[in-house]
C-alpha atoms as a PDB file:
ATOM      1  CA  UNK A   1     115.300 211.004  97.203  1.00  0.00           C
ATOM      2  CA  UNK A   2     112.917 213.298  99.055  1.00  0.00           C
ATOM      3  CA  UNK A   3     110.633 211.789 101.043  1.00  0.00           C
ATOM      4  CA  UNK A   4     107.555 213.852 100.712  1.00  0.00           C
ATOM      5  CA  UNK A   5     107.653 213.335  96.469  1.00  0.00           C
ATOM      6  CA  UNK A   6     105.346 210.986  95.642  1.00  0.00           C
ATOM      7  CA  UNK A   7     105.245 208.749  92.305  1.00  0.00           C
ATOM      8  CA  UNK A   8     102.723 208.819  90.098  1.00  0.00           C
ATOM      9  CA  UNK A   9     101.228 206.061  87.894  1.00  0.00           C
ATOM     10  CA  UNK A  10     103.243 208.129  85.105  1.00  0.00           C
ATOM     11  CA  UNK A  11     106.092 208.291  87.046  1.00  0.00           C
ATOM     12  CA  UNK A  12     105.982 204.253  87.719  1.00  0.00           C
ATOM     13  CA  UNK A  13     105.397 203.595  84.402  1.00  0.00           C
ATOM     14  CA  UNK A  14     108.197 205.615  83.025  1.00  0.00           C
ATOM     15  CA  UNK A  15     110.527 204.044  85.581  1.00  0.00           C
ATOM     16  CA  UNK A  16     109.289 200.803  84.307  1.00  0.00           C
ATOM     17  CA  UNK A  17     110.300 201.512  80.933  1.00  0.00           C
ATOM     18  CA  UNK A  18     113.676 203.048  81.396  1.00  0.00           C
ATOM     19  CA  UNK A  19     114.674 200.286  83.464  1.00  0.00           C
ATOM     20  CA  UNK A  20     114.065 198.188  81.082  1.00  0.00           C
ATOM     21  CA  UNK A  21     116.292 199.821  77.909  1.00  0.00           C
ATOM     22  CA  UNK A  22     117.536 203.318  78.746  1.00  0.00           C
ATOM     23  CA  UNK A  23     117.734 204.163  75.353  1.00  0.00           C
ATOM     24  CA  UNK A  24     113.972 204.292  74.962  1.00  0.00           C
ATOM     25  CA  UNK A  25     112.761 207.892  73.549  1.00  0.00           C
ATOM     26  CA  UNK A  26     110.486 210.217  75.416  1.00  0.00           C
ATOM     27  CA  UNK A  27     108.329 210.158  72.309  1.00  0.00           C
ATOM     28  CA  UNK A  28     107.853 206.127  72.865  1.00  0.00           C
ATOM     29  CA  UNK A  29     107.224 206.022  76.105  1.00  0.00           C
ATOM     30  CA  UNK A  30     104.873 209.144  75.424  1.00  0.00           C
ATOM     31  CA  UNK A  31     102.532 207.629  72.690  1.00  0.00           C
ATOM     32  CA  UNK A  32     102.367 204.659  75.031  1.00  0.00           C
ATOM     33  CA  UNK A  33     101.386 206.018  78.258  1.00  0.00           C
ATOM     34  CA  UNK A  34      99.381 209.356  77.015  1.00  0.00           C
ATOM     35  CA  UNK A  35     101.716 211.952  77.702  1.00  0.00           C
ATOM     36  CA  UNK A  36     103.747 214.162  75.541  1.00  0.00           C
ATOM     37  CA  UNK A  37     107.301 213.543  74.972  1.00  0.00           C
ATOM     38  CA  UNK A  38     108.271 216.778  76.605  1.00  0.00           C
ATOM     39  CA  UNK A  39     106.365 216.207  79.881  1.00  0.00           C
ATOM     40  CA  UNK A  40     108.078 212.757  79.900  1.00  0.00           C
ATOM     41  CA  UNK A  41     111.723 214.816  79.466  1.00  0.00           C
ATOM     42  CA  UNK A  42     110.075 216.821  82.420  1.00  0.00           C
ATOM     43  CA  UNK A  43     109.496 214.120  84.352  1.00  0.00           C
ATOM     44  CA  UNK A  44     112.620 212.186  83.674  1.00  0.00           C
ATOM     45  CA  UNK A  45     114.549 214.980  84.508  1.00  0.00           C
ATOM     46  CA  UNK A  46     112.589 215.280  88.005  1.00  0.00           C
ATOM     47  CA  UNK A  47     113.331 211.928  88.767  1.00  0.00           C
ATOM     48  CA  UNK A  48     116.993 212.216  87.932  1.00  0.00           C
ATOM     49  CA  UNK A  49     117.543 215.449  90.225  1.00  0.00           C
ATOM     50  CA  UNK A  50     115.225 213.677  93.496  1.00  0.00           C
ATOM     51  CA  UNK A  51     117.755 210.860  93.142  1.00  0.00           C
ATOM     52  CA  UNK A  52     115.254 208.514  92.272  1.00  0.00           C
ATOM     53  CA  UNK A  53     116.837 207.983  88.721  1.00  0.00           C
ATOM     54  CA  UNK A  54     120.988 207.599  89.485  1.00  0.00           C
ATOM     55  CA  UNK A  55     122.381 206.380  86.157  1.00  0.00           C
ATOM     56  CA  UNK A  56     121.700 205.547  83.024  1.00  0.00           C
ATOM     57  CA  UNK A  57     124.287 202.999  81.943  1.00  0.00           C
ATOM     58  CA  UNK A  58     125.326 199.743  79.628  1.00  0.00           C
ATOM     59  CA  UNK A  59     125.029 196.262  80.844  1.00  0.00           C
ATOM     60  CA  UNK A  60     128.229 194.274  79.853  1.00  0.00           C
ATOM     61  CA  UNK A  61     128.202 190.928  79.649  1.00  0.00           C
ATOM     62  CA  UNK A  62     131.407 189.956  81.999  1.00  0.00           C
ATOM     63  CA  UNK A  63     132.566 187.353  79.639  1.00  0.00           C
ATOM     64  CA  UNK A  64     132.297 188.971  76.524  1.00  0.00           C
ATOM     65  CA  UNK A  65     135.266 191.484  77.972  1.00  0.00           C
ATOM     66  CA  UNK A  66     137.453 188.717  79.218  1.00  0.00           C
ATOM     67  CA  UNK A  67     135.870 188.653  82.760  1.00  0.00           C
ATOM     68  CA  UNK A  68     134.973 185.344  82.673  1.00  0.00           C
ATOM     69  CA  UNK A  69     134.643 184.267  85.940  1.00  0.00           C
ATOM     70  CA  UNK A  70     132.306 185.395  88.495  1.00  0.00           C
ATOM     71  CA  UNK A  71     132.400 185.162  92.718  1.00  0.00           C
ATOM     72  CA  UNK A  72     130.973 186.015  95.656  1.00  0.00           C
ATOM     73  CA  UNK A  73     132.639 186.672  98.314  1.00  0.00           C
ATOM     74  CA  UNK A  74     132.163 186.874 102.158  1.00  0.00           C
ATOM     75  CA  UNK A  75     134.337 189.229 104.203  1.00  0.00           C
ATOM     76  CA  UNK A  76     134.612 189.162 108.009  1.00  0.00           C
ATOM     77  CA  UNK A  77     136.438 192.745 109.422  1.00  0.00           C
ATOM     78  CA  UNK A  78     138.710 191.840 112.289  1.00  0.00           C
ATOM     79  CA  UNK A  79     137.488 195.005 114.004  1.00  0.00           C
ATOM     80  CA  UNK A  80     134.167 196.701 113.261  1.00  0.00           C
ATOM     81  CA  UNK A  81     134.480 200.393 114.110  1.00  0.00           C
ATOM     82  CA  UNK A  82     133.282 202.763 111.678  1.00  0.00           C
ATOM     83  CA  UNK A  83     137.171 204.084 109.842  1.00  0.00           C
ATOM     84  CA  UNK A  84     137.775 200.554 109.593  1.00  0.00           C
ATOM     85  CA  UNK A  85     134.755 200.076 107.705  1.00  0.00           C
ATOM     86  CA  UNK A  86     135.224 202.883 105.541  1.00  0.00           C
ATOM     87  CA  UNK A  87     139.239 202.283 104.683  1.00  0.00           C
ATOM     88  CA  UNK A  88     137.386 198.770 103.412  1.00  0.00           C
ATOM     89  CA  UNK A  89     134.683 200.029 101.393  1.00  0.00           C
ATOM     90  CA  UNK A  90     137.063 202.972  99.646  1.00  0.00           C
ATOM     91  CA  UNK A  91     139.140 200.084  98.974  1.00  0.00           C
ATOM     92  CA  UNK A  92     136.167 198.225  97.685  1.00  0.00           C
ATOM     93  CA  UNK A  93     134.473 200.943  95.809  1.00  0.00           C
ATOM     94  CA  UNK A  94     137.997 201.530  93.934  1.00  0.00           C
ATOM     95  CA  UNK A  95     138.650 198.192  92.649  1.00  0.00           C
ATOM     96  CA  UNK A  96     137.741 197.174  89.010  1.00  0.00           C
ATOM     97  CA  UNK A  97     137.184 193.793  89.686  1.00  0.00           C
ATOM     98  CA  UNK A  98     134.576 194.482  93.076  1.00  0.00           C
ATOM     99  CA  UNK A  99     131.010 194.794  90.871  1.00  0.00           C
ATOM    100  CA  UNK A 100     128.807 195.073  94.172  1.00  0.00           C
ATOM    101  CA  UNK A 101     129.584 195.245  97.926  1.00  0.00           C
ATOM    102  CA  UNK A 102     126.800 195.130 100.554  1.00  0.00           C
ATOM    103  CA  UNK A 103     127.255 195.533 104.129  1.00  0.00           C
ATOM    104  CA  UNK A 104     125.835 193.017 106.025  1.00  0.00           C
ATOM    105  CA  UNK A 105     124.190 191.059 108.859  1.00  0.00           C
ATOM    106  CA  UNK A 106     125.187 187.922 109.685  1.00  0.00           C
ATOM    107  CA  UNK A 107     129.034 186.100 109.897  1.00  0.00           C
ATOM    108  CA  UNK A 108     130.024 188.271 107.297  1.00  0.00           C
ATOM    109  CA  UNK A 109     130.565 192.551 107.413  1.00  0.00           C
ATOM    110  CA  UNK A 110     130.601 192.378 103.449  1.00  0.00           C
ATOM    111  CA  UNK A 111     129.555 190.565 100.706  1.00  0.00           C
ATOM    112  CA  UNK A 112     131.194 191.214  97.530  1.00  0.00           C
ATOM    113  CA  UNK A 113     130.462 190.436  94.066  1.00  0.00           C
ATOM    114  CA  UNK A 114     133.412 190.173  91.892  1.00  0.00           C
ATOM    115  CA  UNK A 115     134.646 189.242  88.523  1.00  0.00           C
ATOM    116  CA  UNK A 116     138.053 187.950  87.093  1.00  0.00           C
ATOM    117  CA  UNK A 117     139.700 186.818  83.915  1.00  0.00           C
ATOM    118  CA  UNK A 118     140.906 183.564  85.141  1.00  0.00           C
ATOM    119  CA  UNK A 119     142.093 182.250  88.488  1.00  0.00           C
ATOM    120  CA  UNK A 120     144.962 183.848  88.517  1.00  0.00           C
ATOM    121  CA  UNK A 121     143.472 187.327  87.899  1.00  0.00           C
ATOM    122  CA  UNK A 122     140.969 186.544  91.157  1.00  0.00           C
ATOM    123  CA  UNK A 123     143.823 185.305  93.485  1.00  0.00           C
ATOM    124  CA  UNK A 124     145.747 188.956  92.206  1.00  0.00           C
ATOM    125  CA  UNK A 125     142.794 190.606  93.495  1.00  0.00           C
ATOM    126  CA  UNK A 126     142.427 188.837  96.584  1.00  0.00           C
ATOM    127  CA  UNK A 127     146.391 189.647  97.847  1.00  0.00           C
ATOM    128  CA  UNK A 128     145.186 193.298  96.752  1.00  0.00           C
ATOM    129  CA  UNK A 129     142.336 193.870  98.210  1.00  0.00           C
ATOM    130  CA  UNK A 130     142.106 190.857 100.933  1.00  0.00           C
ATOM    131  CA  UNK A 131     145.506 189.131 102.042  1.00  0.00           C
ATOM    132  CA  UNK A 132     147.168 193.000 102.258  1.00  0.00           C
ATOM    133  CA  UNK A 133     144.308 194.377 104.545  1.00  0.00           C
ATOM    134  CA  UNK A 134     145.324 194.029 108.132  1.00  0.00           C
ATOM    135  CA  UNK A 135     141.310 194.157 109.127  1.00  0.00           C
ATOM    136  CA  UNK A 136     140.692 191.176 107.440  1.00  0.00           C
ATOM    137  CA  UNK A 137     140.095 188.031 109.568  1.00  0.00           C
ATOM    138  CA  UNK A 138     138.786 185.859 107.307  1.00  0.00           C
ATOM    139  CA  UNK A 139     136.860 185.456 103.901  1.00  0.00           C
ATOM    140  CA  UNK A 140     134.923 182.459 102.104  1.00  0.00           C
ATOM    141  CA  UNK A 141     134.706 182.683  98.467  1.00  0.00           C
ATOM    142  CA  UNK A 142     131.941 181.035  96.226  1.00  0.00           C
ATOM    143  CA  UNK A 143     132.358 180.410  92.459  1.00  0.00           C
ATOM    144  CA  UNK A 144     129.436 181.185  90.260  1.00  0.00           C
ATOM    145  CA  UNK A 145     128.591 178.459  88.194  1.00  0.00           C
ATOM    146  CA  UNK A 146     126.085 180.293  86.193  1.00  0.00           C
ATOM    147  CA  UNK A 147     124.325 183.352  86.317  1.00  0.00           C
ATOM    148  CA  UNK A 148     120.964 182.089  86.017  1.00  0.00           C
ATOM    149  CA  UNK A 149     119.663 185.936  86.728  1.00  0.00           C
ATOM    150  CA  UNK A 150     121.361 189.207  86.789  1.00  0.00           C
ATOM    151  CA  UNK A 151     119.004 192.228  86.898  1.00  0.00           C
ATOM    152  CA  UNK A 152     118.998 195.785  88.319  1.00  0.00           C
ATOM    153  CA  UNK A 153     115.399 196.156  87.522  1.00  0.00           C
ATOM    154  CA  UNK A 154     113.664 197.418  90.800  1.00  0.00           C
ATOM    155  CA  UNK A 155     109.733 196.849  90.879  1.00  0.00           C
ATOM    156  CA  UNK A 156     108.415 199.876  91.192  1.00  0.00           C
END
């Protein structure tokens, strides 16, 4: 994003909106904030090429595809220096089953969020991704027991 843009109260309130449902039309967002529907495309279309806009996408709901399960997962690097830490997050980045990953502070170098059919499917992925990866010391692994909120709404 570049830094010397600053957002409007149009600009926040079209983020707002989008976020929100992505399918929303120019023309609704328009009548409801006071602009036209082309200076909303205008606008939209600014935000998309600072960066501040990065996708537009479907939410799936895991276990409506089969991905039933949900985890979390903590992974400590045996040796932090920095192609290490990009080999993992390629690796990371590439697998279907690796929603998020987050470098972090703390005991772990990554947390992961990940989803699986079954047990079986999440033990396949950990050999893959985990048990084959000589960098790997160790990793702890949470199951979700319900995803009591999932968002990618960012206050803005």
């Amino acid at each position: 994003m570049t830094t010397n843009y600053v957002l409007d109260d149009f600009d926040r309130e079209i983020l707002r909106r989008v976020q929100r449902d992505a399918r929303v039309t120019g023309e609704e967002i328009g009548a409801d904030i006071g602009l036209s529907a082309a200076a909303v495309q205008r606008r939209l279309k600014h935000l998309r090429k600072l960066g501040v806009i990065t996708a537009e996408v479907a939410l799936v709901n895991p276990a409506a595809v089969g991905q039933a399960m949900s985890f979390i997962v903590g992974v400590e690097l045996e040796r932090e220096r920095v192609d290490m830490l990009d080999a993992f997050r390629v690796a990371a980045r590439a697998d279907p089953n690796v929603q998020q990953c987050y470098y972090v502070t703390g005991e772990a170098d990554f947390v992961l969020f990940v989803t699986a059919r079954d047990m079986d499917d999440f033990e396949a992925f950990t050999r893959r991704l985990l048990f084959d990866n000589a960098n790997i010391r160790r990793f702890t692994t949470n199951v979700v027991m319900a995803r009591d909120k999932v968002g990618s709404v960012v206050p803005v």
